[in-house]
C-alpha atoms as a PDB file:
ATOM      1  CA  UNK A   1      -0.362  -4.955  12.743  1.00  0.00           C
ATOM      2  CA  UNK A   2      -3.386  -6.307  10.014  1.00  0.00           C
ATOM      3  CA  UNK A   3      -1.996  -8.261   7.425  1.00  0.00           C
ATOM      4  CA  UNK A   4      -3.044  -5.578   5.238  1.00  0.00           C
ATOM      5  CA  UNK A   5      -0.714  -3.229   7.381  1.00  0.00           C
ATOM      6  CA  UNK A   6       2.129  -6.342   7.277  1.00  0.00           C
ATOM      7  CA  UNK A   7       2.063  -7.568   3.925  1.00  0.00           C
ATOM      8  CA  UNK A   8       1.204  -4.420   1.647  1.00  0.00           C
ATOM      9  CA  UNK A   9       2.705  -1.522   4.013  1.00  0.00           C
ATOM     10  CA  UNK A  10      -0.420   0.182   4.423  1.00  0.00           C
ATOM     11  CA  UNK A  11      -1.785   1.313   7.607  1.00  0.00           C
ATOM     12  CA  UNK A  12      -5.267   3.239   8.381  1.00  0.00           C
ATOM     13  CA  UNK A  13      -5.032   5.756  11.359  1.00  0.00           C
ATOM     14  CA  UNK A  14      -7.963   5.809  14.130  1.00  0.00           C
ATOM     15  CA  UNK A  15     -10.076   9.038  12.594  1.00  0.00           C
ATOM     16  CA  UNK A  16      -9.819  10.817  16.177  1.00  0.00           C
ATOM     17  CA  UNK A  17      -5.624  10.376  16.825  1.00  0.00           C
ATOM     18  CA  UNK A  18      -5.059  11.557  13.449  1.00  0.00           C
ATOM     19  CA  UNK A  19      -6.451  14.675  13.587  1.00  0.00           C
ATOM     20  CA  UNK A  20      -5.053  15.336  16.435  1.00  0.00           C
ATOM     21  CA  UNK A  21      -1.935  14.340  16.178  1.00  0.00           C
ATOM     22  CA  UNK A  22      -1.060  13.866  12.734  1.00  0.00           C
ATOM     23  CA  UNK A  23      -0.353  16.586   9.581  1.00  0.00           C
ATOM     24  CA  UNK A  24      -3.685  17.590   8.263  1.00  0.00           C
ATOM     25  CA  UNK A  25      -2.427  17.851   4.684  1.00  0.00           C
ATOM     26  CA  UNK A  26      -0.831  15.030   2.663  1.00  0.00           C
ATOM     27  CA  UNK A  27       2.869  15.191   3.263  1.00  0.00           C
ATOM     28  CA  UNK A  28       5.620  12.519   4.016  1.00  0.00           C
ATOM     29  CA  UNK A  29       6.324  11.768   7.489  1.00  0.00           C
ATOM     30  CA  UNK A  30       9.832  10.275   8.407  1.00  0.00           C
ATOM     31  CA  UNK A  31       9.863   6.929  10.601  1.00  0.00           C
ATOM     32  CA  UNK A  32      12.812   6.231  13.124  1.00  0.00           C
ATOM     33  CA  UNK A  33      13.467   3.417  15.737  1.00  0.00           C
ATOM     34  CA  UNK A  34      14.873   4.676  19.348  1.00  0.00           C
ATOM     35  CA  UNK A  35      18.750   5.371  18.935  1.00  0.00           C
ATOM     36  CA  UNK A  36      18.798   4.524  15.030  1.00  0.00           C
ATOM     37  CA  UNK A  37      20.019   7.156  12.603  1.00  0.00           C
ATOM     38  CA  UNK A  38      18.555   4.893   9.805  1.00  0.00           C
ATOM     39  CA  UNK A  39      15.198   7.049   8.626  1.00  0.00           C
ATOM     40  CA  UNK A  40      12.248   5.615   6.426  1.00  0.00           C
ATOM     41  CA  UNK A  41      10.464   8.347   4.963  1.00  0.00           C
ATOM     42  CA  UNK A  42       6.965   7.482   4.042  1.00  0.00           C
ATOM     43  CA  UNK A  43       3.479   8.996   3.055  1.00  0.00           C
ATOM     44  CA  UNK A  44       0.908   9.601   5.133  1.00  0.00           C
ATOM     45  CA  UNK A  45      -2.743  10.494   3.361  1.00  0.00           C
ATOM     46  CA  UNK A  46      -5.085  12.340   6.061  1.00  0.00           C
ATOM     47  CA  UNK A  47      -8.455  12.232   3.904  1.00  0.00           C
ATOM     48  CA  UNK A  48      -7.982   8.245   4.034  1.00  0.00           C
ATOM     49  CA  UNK A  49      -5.658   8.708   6.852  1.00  0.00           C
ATOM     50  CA  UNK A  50      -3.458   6.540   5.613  1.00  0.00           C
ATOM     51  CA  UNK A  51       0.074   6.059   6.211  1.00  0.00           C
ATOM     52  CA  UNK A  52       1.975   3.865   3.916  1.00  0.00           C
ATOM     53  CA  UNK A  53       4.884   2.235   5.958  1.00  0.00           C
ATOM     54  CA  UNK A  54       6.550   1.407   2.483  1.00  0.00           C
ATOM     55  CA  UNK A  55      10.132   0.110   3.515  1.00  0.00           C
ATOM     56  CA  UNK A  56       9.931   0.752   7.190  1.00  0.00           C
ATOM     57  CA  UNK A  57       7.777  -2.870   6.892  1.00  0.00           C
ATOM     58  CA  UNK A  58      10.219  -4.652   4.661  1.00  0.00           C
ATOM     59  CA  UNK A  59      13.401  -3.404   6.634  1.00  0.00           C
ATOM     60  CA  UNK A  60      12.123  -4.250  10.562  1.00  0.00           C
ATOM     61  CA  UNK A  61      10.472  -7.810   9.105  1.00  0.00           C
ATOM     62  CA  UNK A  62       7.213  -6.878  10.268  1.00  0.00           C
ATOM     63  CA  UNK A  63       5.086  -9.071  10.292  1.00  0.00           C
ATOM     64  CA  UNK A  64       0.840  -9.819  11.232  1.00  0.00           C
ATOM     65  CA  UNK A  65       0.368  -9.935  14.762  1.00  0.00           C
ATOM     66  CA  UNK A  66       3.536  -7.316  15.864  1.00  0.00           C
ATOM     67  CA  UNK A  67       2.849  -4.363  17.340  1.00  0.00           C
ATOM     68  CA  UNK A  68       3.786  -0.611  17.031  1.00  0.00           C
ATOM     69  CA  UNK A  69       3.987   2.319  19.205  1.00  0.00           C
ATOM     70  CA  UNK A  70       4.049   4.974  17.294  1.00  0.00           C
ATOM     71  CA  UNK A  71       5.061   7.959  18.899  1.00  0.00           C
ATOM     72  CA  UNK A  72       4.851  11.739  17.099  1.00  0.00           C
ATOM     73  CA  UNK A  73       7.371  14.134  17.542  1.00  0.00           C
ATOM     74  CA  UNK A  74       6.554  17.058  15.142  1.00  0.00           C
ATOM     75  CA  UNK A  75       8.659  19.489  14.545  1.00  0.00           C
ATOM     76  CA  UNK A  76       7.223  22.211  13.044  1.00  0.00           C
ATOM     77  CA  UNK A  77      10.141  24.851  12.414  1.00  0.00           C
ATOM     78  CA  UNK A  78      12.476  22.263  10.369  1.00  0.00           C
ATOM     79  CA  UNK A  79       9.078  21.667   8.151  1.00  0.00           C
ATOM     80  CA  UNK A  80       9.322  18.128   9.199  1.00  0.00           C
ATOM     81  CA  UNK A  81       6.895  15.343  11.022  1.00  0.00           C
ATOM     82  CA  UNK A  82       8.972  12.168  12.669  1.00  0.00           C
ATOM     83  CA  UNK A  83       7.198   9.717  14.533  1.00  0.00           C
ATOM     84  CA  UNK A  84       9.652   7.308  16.311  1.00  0.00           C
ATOM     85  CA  UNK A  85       8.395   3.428  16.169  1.00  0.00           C
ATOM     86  CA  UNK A  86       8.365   0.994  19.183  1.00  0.00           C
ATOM     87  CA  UNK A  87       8.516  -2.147  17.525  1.00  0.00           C
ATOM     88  CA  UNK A  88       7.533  -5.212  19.164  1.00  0.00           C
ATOM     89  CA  UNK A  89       7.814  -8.552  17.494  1.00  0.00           C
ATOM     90  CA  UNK A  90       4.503 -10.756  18.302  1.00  0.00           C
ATOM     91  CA  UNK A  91       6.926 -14.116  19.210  1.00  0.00           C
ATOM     92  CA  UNK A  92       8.588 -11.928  21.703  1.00  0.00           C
ATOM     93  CA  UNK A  93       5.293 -11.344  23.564  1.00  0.00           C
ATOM     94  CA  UNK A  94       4.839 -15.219  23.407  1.00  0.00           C
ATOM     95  CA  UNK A  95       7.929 -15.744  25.120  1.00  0.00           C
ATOM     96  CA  UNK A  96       8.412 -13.077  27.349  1.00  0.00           C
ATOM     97  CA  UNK A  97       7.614 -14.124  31.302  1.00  0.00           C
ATOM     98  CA  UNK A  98       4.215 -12.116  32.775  1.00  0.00           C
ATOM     99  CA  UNK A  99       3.404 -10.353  29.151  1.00  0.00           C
ATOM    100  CA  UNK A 100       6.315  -7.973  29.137  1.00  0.00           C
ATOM    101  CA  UNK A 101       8.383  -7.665  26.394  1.00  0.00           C
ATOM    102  CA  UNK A 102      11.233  -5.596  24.909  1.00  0.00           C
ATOM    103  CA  UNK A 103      11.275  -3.026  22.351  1.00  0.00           C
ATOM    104  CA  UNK A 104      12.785  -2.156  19.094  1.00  0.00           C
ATOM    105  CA  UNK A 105      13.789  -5.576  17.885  1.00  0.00           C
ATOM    106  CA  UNK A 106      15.657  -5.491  14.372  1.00  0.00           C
ATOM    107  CA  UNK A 107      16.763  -7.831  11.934  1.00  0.00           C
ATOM    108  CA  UNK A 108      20.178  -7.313  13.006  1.00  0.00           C
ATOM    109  CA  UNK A 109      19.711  -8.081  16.547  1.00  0.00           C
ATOM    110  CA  UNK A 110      18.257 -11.949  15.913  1.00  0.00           C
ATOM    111  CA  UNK A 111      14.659 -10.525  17.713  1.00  0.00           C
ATOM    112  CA  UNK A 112      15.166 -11.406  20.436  1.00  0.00           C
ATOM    113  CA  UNK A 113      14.025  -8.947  23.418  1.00  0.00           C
ATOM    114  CA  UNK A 114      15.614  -6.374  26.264  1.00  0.00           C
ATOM    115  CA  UNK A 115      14.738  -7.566  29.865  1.00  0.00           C
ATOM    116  CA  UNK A 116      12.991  -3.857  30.152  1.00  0.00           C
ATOM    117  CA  UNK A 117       9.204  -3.809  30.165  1.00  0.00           C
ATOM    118  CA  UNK A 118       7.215  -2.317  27.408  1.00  0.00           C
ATOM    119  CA  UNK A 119       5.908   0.290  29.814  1.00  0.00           C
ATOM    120  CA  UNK A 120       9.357   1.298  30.896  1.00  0.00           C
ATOM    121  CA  UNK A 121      11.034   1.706  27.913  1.00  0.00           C
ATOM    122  CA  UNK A 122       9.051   3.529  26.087  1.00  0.00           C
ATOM    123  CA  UNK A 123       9.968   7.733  26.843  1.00  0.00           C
ATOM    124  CA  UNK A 124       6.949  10.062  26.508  1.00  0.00           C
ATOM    125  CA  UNK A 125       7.515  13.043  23.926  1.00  0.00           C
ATOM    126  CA  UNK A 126       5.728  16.362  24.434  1.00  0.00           C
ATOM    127  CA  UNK A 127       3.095  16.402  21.183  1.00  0.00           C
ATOM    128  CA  UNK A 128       2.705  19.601  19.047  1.00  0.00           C
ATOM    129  CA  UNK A 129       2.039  22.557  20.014  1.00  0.00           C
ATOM    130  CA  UNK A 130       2.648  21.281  23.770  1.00  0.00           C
ATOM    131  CA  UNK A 131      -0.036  19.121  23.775  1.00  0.00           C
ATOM    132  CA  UNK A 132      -0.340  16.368  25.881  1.00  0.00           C
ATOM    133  CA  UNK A 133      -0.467  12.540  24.906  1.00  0.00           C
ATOM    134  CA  UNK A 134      -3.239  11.458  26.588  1.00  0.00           C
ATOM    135  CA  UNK A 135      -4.389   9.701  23.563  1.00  0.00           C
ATOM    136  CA  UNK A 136      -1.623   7.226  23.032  1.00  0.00           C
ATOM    137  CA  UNK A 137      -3.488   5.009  24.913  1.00  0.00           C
ATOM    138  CA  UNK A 138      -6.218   4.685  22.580  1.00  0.00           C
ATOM    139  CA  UNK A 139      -6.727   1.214  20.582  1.00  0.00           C
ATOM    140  CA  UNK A 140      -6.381   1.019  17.239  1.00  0.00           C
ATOM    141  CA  UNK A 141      -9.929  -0.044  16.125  1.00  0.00           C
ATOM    142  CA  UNK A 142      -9.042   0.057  12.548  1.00  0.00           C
ATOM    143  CA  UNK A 143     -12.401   2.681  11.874  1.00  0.00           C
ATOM    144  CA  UNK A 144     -12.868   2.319   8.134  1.00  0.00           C
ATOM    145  CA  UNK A 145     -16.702   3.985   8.460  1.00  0.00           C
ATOM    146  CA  UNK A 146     -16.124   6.735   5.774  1.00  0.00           C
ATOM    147  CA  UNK A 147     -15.580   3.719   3.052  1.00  0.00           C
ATOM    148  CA  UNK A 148     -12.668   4.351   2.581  1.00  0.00           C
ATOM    149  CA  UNK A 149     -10.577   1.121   0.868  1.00  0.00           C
ATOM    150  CA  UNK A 150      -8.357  -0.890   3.176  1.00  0.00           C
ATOM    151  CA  UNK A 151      -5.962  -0.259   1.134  1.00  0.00           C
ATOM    152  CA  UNK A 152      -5.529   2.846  -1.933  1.00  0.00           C
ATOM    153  CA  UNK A 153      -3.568   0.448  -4.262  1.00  0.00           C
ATOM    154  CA  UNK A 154      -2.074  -3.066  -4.184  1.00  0.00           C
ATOM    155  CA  UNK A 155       0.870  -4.448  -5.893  1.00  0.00           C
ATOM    156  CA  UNK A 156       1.501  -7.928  -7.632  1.00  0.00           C
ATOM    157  CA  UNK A 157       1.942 -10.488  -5.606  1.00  0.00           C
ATOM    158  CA  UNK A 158       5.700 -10.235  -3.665  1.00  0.00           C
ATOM    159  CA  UNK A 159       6.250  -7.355  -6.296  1.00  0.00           C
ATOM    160  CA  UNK A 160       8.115  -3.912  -4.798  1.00  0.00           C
ATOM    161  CA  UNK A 161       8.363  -0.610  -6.238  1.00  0.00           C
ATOM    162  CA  UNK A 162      11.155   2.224  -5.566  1.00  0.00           C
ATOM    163  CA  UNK A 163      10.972   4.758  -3.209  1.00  0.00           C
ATOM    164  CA  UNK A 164      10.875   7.162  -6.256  1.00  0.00           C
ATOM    165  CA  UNK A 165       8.182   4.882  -7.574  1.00  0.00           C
ATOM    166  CA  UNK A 166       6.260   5.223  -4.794  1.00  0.00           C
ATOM    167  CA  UNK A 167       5.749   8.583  -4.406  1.00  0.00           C
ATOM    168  CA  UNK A 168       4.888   8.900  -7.765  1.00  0.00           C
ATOM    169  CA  UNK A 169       2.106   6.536  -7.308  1.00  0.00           C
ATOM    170  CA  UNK A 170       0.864   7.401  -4.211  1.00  0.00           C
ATOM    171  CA  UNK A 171       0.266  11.164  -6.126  1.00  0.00           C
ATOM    172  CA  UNK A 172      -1.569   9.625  -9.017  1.00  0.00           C
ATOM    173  CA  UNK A 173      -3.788   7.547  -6.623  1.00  0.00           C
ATOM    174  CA  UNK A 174      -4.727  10.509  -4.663  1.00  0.00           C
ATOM    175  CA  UNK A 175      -5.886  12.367  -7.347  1.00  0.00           C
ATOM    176  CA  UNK A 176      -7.744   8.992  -8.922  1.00  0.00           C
ATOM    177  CA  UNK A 177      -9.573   8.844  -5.537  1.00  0.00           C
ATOM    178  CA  UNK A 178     -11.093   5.521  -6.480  1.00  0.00           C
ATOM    179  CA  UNK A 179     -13.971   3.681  -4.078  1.00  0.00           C
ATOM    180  CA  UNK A 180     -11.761   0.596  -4.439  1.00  0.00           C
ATOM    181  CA  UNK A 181      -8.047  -0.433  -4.139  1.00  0.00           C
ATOM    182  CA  UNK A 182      -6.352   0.842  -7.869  1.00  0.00           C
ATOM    183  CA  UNK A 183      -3.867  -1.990  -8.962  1.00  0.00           C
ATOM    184  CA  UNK A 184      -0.103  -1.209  -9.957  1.00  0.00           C
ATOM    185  CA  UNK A 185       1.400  -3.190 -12.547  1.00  0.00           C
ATOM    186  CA  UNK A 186       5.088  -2.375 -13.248  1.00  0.00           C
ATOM    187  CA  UNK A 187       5.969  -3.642 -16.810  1.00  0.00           C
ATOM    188  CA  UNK A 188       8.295  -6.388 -17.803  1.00  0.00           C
ATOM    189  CA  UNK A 189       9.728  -8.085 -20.951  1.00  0.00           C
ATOM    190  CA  UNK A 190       6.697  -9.914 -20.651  1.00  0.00           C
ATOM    191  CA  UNK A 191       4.160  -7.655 -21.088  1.00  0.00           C
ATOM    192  CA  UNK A 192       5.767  -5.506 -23.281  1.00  0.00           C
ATOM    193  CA  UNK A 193       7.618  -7.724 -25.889  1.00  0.00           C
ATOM    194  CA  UNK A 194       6.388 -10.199 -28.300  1.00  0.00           C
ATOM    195  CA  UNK A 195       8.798 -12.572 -27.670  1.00  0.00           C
ATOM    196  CA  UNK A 196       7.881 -13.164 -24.492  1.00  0.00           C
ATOM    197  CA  UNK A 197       3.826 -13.351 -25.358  1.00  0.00           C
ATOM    198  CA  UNK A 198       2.865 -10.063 -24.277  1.00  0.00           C
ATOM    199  CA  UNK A 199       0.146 -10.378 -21.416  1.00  0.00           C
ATOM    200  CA  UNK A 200      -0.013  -9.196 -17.968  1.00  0.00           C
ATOM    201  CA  UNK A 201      -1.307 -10.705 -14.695  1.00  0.00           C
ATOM    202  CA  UNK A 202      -3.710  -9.480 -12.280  1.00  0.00           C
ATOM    203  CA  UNK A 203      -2.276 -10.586  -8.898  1.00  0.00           C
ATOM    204  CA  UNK A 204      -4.204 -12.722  -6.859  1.00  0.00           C
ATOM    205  CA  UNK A 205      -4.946 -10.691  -3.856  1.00  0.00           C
ATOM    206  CA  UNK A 206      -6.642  -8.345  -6.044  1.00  0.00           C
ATOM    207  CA  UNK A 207      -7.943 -10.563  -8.381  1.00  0.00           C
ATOM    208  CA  UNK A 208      -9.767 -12.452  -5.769  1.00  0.00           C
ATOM    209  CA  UNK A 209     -11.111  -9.915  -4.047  1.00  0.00           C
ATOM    210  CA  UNK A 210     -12.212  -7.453  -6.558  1.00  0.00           C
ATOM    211  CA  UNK A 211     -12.278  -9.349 -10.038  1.00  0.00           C
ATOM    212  CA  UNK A 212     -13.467 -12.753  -8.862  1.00  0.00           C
ATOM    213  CA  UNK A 213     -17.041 -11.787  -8.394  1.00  0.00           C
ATOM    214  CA  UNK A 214     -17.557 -10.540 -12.075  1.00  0.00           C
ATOM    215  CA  UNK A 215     -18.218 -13.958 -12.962  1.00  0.00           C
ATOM    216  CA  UNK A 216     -20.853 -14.887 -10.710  1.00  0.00           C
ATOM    217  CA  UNK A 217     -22.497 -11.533 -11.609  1.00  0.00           C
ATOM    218  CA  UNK A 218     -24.094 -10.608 -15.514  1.00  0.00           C
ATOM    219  CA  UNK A 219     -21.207 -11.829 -17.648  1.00  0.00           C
ATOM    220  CA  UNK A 220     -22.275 -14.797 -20.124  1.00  0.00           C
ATOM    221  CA  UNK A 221     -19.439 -16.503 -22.869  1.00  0.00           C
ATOM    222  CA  UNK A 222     -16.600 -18.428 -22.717  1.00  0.00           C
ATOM    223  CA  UNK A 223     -15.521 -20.621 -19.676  1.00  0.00           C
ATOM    224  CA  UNK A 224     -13.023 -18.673 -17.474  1.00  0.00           C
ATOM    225  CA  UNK A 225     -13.254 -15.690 -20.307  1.00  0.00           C
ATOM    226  CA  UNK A 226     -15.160 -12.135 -19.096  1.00  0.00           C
ATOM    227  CA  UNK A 227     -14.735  -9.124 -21.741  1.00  0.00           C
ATOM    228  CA  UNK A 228     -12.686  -6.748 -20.594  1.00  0.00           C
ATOM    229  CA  UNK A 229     -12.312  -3.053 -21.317  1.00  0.00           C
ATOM    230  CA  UNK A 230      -9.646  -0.864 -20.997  1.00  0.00           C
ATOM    231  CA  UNK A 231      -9.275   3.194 -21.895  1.00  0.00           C
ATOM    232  CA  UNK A 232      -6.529   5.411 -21.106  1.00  0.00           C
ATOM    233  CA  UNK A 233      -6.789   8.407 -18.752  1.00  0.00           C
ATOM    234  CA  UNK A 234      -8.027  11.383 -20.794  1.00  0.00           C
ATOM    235  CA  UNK A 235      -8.195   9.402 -23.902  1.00  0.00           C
ATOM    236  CA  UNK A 236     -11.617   8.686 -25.913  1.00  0.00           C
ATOM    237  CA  UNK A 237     -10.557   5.074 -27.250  1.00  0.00           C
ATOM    238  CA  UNK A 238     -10.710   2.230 -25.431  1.00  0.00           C
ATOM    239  CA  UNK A 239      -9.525  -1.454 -26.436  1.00  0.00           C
ATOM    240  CA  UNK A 240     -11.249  -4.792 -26.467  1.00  0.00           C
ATOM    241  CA  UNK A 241      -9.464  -7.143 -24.546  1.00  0.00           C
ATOM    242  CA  UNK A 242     -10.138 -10.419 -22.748  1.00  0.00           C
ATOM    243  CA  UNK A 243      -9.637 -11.452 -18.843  1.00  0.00           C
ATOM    244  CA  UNK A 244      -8.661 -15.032 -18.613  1.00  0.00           C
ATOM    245  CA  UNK A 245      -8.946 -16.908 -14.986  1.00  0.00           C
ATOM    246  CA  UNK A 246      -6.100 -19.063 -14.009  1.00  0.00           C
ATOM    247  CA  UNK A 247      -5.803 -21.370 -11.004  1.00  0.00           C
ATOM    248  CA  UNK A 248      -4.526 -18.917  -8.956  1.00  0.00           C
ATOM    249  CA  UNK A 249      -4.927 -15.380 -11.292  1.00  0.00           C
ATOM    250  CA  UNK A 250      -6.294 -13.492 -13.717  1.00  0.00           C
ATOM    251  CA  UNK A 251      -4.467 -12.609 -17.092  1.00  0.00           C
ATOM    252  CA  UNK A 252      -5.709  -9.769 -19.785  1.00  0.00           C
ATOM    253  CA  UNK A 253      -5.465 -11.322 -22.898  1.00  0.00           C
ATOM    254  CA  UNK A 254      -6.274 -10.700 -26.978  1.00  0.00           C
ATOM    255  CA  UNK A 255      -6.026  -6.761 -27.190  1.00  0.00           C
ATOM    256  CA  UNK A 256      -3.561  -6.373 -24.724  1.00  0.00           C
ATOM    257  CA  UNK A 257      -1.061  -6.539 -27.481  1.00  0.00           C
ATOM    258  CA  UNK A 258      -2.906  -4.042 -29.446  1.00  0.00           C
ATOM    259  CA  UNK A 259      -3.309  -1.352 -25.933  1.00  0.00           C
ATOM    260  CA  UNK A 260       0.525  -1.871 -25.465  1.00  0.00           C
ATOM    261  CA  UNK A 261       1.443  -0.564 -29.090  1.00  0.00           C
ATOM    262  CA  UNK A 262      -1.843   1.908 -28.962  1.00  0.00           C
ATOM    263  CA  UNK A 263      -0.130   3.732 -25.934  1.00  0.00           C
ATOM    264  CA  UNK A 264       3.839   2.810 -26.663  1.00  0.00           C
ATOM    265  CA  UNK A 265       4.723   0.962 -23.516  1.00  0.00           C
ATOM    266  CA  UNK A 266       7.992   0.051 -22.688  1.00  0.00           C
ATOM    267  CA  UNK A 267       9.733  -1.908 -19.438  1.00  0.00           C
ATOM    268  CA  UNK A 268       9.225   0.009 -16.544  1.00  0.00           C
ATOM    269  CA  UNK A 269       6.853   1.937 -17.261  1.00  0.00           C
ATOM    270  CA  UNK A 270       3.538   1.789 -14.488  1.00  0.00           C
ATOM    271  CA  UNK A 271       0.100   1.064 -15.758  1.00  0.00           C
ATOM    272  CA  UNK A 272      -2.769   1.847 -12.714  1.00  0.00           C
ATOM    273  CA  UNK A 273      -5.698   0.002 -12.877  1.00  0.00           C
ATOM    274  CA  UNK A 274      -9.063   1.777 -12.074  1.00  0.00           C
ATOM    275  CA  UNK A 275     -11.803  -0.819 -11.574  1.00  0.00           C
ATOM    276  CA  UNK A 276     -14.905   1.075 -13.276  1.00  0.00           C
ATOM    277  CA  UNK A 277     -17.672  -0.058 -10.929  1.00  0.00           C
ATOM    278  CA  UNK A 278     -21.430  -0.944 -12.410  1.00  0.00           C
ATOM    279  CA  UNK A 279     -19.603  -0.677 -16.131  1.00  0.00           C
ATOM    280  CA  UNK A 280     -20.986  -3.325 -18.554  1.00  0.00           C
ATOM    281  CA  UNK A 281     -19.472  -4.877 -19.822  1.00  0.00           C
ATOM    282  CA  UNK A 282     -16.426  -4.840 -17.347  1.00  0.00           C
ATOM    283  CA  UNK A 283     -14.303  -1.850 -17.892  1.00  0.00           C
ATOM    284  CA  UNK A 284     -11.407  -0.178 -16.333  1.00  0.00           C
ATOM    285  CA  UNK A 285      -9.149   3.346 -16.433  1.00  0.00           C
ATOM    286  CA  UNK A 286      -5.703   2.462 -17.216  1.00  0.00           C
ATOM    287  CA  UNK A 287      -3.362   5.647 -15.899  1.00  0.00           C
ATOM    288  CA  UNK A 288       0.101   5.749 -17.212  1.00  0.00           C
ATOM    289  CA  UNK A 289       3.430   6.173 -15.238  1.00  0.00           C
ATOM    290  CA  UNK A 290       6.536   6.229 -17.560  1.00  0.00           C
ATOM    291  CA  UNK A 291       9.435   4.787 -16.521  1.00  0.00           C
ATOM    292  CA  UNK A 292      12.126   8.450 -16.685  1.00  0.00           C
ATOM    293  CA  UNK A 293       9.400  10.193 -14.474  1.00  0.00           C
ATOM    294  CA  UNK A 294      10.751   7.742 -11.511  1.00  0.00           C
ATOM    295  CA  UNK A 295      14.463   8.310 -11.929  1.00  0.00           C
ATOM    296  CA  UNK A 296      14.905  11.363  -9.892  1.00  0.00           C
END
């Protein structure tokens, strides 16, 4: 498991295992550990082929360094893909005596590992359409050559979103189909209500990594201060605003206020983020999630 994989749930499938093994349309596919009932259902992407692990991560404490079997065990008469999960925590392969480990450490259990090797534990499934698994072997290589982002959006930093949430996002990013990560804000008291200042913060992941460089790069004025331009999805006006840099983030200030009342935001609503690339000045899509379409 990347960090990418660990720390925002996202995982990119090697290009030749998912199309053989995995749906060829965008559908969810349900996660399960051996002899757990608990399920994680989560969405899997097959033009990025990604997979976003979603809870699954947040649930097992996975972490960088751990690693997954992931096993697929369609079944195609119930209209339903699971994929059972191996999970093996990276300080029980420290640990363990001649590199074997055990499997399918959980929270619950304190990590700590069975006496059974990986190898042994781990029961082979017939694949689809009774094809064999021949491929499980293969490494993950983490094959990103069709430019595809590491990652189709990232949240605020230790920020997490609702199931219901996230399926409603991962639809609106699929149809955005953006070159670079699109960045989910959900809305607070603070960006939504004057007594609190109204302004909203770029996390730092994704303001280092996609914002930082705007400075270095055609933008002349204030210290710390690039122009910033925001429009709404389908909608001819746009707002001035102003991107401040922090210490550690970025902030969109002055006209923020004025894109807030412009497009009647409330708490809990989602804004996404489209970073419009060779825009001058800097400009960006803002697409709109309101809060009752994530109830059911």
């Amino acid at each position: 498991m990347k960090k990418t994989s660990a720390n925002f749930g996202n995982l990119i499938i090697r290009k030749d295992y998912a199309l053989k093994y995995f749906p060829c349309e965008a559908t969810n596919i349900i996660l399960q550990l051996p002899r757990k009932n608990k399920e994680w259902k989560c969405r899997f992407n097959p033009g990025r082929r990604n997979l976003y692990l979603g809870y699954f991560v947040h649930d097992n404490c996975v972490q960088e360094g751990d690693i997954c079997l992931f096993q697929p065990i369609a079944k195609v008469k119930e209209g339903r893909f699971t994929v059972i999960v191996h999970l093996l925590h990276k300080e029980s392969v420290h640990r363990s005596p001649g590199g074997t480990a055990g499997m399918t450490h959980t929270p619950t259990d304190g990590r700590t590992g069975a006496k059974t090797s990986l190898t042994a534990r781990v029961k082979e499934e017939p694949a689809t359409d009774g094809e064999d698994m021949s491929s499980l072997g293969h490494k993950e290589d983490g094959d990103n050559s069709e430019g595809a982002p590491e990652t189709p959006f990232i949240l605020p930093d230790r920020a997490s979103i609702t199931p219901a949430q996230e399926q409603k996002v991962w639809k609106k990013v699929e149809a955005i189909e953006s070159t670079v990560p699109v960045y989910v804000a959900v809305l607070n008291k603070c960006n939504v209500s004057r007594k609190y200042g109204i302004t909203i913060t770029m996390g730092k992941q994704y303001a280092s990594r996609y914002l930082e460089k705007q400075y270095f790069t055609g933008h002349r004025g204030k210290k710390n201060v690039i122009s910033l331009v925001l429009q709404r999805e389908g909608k001819s006006r746009t707002w001035d605003t102003e991107l401040r840099r922090g210490t550690d983030r970025m902030r969109i200030c002055k006209g923020w206020v004025a894109f807030v009342r412009g497009n009647r935001l409330r708490v809990g609503d989602l804004c996404l983020f489209k970073l419009m690339e060779s825009e001058e000045p800097l400009k960006m899509m803002v697409y709109i999630i309101r809060r009752e379409k994530c109830l059911d």
